[in-house]
Protein backbone atom coordinates (compact mmCIF):
# COMPACT_ATOMS: atom_id res chain seq x y z
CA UNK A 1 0.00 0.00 0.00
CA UNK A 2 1.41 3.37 -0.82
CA UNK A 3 1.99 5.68 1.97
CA UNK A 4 -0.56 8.44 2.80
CA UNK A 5 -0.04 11.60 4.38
CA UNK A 6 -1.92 13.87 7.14
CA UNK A 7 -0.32 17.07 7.46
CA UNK A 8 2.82 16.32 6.26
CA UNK A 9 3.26 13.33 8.71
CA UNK A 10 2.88 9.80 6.76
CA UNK A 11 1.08 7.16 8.02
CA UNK A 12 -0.71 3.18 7.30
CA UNK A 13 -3.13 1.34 8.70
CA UNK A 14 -0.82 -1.34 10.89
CA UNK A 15 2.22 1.27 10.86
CA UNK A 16 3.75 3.15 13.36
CA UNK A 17 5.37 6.58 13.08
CA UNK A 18 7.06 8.74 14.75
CA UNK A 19 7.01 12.38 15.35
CA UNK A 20 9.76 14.27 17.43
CA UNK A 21 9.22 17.61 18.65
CA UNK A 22 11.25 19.58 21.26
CA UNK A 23 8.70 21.07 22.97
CA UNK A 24 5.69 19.93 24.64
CA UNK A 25 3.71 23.14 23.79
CA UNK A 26 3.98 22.46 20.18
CA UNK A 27 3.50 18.45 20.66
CA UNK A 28 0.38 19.14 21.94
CA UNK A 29 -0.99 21.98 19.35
CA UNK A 30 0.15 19.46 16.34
CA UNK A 31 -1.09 15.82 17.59
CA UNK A 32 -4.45 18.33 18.39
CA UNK A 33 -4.77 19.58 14.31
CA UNK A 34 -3.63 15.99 12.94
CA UNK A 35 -6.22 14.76 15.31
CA UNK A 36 -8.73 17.18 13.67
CA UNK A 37 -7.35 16.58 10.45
CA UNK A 38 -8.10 12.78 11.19
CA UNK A 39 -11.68 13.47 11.92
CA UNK A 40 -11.94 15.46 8.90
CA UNK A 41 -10.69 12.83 6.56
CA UNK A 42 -13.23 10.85 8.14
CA UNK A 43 -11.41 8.33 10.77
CA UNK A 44 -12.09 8.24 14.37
CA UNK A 45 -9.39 8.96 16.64
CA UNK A 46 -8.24 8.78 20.14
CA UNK A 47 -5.38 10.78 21.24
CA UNK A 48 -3.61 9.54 24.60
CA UNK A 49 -1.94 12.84 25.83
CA UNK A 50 0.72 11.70 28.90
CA UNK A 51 3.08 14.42 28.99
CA UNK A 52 0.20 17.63 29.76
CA UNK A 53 -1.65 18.58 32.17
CA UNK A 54 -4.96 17.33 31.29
CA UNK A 55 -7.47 20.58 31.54
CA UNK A 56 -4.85 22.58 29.65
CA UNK A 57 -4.86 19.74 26.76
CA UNK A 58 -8.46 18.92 26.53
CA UNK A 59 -9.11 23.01 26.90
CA UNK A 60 -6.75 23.96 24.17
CA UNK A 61 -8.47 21.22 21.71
CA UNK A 62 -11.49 22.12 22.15
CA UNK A 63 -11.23 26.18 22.07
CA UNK A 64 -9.49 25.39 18.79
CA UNK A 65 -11.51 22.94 16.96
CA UNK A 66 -14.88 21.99 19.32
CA UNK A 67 -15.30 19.34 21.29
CA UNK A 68 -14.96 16.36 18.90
CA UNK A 69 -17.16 13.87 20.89
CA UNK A 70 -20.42 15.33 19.29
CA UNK A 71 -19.11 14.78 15.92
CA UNK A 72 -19.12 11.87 13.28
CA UNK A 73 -16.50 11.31 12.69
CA UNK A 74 -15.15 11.55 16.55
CA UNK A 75 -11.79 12.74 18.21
CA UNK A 76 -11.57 10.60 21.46
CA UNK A 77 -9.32 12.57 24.17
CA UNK A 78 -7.37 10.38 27.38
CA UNK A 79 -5.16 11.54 29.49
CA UNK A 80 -2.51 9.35 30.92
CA UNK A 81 -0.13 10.93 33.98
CA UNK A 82 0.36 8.18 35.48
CA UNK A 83 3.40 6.40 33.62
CA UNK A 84 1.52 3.42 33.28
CA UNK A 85 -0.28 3.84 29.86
CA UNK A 86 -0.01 -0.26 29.14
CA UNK A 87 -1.59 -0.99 32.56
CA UNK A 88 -4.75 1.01 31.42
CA UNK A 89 -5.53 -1.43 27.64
CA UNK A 90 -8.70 -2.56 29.08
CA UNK A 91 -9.81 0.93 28.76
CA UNK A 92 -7.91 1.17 25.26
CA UNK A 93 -8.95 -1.54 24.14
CA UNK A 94 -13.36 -1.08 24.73
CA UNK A 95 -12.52 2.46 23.16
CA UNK A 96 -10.89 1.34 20.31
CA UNK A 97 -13.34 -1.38 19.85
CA UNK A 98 -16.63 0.58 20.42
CA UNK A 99 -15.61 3.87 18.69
CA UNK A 100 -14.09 1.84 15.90
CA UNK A 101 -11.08 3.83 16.43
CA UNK A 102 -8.64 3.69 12.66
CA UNK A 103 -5.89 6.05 14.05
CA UNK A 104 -4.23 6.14 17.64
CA UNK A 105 -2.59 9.28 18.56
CA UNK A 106 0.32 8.91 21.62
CA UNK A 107 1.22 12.66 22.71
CA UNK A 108 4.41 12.02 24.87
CA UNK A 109 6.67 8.53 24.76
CA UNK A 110 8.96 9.77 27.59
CA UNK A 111 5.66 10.07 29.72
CA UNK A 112 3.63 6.96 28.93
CA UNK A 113 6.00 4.70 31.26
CA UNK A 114 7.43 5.07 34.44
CA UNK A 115 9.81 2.36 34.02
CA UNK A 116 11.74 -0.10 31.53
CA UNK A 117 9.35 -2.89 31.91
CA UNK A 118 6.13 -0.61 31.46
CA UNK A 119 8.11 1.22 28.11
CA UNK A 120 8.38 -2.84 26.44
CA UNK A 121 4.79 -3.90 27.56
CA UNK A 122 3.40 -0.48 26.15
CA UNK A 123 5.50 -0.97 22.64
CA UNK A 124 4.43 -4.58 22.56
CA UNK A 125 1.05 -3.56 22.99
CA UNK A 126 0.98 -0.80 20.60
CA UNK A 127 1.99 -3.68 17.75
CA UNK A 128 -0.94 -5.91 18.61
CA UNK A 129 -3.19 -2.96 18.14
CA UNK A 130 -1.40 -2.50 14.66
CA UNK A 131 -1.06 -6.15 13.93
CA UNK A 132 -4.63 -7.32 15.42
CA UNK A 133 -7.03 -3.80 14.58
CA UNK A 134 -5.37 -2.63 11.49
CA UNK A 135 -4.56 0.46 13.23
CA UNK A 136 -2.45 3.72 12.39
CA UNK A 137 -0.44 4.77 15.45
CA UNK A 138 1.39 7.92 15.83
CA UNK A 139 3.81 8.46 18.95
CA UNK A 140 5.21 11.62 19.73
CA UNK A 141 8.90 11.77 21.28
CA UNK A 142 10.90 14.48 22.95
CA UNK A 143 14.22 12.97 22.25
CA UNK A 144 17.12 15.17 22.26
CA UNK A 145 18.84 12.44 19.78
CA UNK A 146 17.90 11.98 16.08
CA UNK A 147 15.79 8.07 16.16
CA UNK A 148 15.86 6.38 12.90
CA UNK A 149 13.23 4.31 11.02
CA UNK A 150 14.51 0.89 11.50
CA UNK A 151 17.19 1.32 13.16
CA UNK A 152 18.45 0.54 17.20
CA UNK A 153 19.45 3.65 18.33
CA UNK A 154 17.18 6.52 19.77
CA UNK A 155 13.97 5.37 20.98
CA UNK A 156 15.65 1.74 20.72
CA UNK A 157 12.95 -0.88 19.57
CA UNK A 158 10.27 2.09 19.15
CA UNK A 159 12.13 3.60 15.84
CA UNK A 160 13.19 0.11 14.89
CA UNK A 161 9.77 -1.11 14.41
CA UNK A 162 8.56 2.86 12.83
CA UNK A 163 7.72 3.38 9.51
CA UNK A 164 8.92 6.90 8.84
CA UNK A 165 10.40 9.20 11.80
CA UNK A 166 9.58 12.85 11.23
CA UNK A 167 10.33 15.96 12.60
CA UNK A 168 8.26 18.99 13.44
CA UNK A 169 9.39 22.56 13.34
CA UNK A 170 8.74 24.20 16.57
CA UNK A 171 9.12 27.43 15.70
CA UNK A 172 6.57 27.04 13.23
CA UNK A 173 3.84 25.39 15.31
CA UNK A 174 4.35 28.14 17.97
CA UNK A 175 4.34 31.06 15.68
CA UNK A 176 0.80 30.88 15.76
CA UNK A 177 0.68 31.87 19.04
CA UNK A 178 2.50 34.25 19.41
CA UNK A 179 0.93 37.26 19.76
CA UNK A 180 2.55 39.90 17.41
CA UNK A 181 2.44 43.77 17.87
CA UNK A 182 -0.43 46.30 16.07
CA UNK A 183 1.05 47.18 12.48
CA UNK A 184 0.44 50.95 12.60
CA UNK A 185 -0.10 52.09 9.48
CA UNK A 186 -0.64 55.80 7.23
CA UNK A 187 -1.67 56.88 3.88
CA UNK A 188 0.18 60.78 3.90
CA UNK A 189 3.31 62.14 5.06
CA UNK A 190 0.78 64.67 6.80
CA UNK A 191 -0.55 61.53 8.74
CA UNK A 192 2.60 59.97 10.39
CA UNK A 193 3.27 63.67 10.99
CA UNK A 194 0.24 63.84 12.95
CA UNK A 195 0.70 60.71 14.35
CA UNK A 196 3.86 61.04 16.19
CA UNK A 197 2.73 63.96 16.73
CA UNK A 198 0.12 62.43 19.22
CA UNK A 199 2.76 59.81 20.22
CA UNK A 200 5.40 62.74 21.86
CA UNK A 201 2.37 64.02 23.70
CA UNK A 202 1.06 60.88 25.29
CA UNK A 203 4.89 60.24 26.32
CA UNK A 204 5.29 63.47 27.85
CA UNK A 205 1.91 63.40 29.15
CA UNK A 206 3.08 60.41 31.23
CA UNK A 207 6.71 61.38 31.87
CA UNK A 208 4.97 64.43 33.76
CA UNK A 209 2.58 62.10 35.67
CA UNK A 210 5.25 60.04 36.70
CA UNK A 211 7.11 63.46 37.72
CA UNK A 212 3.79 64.48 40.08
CA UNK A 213 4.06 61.14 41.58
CA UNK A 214 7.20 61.38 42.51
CA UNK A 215 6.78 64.74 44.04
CA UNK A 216 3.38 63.68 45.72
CA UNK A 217 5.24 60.80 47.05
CA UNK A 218 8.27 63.19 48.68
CA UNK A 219 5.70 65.67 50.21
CA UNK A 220 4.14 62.73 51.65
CA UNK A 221 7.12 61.10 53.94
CA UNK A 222 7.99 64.71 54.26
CA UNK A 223 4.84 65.24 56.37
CA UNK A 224 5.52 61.80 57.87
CA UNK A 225 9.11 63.26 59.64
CA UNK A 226 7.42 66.50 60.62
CA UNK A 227 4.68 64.90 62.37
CA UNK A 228 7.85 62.51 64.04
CA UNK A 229 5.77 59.47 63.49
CA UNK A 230 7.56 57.68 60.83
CA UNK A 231 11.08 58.41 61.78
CA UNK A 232 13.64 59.50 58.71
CA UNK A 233 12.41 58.58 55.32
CA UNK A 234 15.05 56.95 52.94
């Protein structure tokens, strides 16, 4: 089967790939759009965030693109903090099952297990959904190192077993949010005249409030050390 693509990221039913990001603010405002994106094409997802706090996650998705659950398609959101993401497949597994879930999205590898043994059961398991539901998975990794599709290494048998291994642009994902300054803008010379024009006078005007401040404020202890209540001011 030829490999498809969702935002740039490529992915196959019964594949796993890998996204590495090196910041959690823009893991979670990418795995949210490709989620959405998901939904869109017409797949139901669940997205297991384990690295964010949960009300800042599940707030952030649905500000941005609704709530998901009240849609058909639907975008499925569980939160993990536990380091014990394999300990919860039960719950996975009746979502995945019930939902008929075609994409599973994991928002933060270093998070999902609290210790070696949990990291191989949760990998293990992650294939059996592949191999067994004929599912797309999708983990995203803050390694500082540079994993490889097929290869030992980085993210050991996690990029060994990957299909592709991609890497997002933070400072692309982030721009977004960014909030960026008021372009101020004028059709005539006589305009910008007139406009820093206004812009000296609302700087003085405060340079001279700030000056009757300070002179209200140095009446004020001055009082204090005539009335001898307050000692010497400094």
């Amino acid at each position: 089967m030829k490999t498809q693509y969702m935002n740039n990221v490529p992915f196959l039913p019964g594949e796993l790939t890998i996204v590495t990001s090196d910041h959690a603010e823009a893991t979670m405002q990418h795995s949210a759009r490709l989620a959405d994106s998901f939904r869109k094409a017409r797949l139901n997802v669940l997205v297991i965030n384990c690295g964010m706090n949960e009300r800042r996650f599940r707030q952030h998705y649905h500000d941005t693109y609704g709530s998901g659950i009240d849609t058909t398609p639907t975008v499925i959101l569980k939160t993990s903090l536990l380091g014990n993401v394999a300990g919860d497949r039960e719950g996975i597994d009746q979502i995945v099952r019930e939902a008929k879930i075609g994409v599973v999205i994991l928002a933060g590898w270093e998070f999902a297990s609290g210790t070696r043994r949990r990291r191989n059961k949760l990998f293990f398991y992650l294939r059996e959904l592949m191999a067994e539901r004929d599912i797309a998975v999708i983990v995203y990794s803050q390694t500082m190192n540079n994993p490889v599709a097929g290869k030992m290494g980085a993210l050991g048998k996690l990029a060994a077993a990957a299909m592709e291994v991609v890497k997002i642009d933070s400072s692309k994902v982030l721009e977004a949010v960014v909030k960026k300054p008021p372009v101020i803008a004028w059709e005539s010379a006589d305009e910008m005249h007139t406009i820093e024009q206004g812009v000296q006078r609302l700087v003085r005007n405060i340079n001279e409030l700030a000056d009757h401040q300070c002179t209200s404020d140095e009446d004020a202890r001055q009082i204090e050390n005539d009335d001898g209540d307050y000692g010497v001011a400094v």
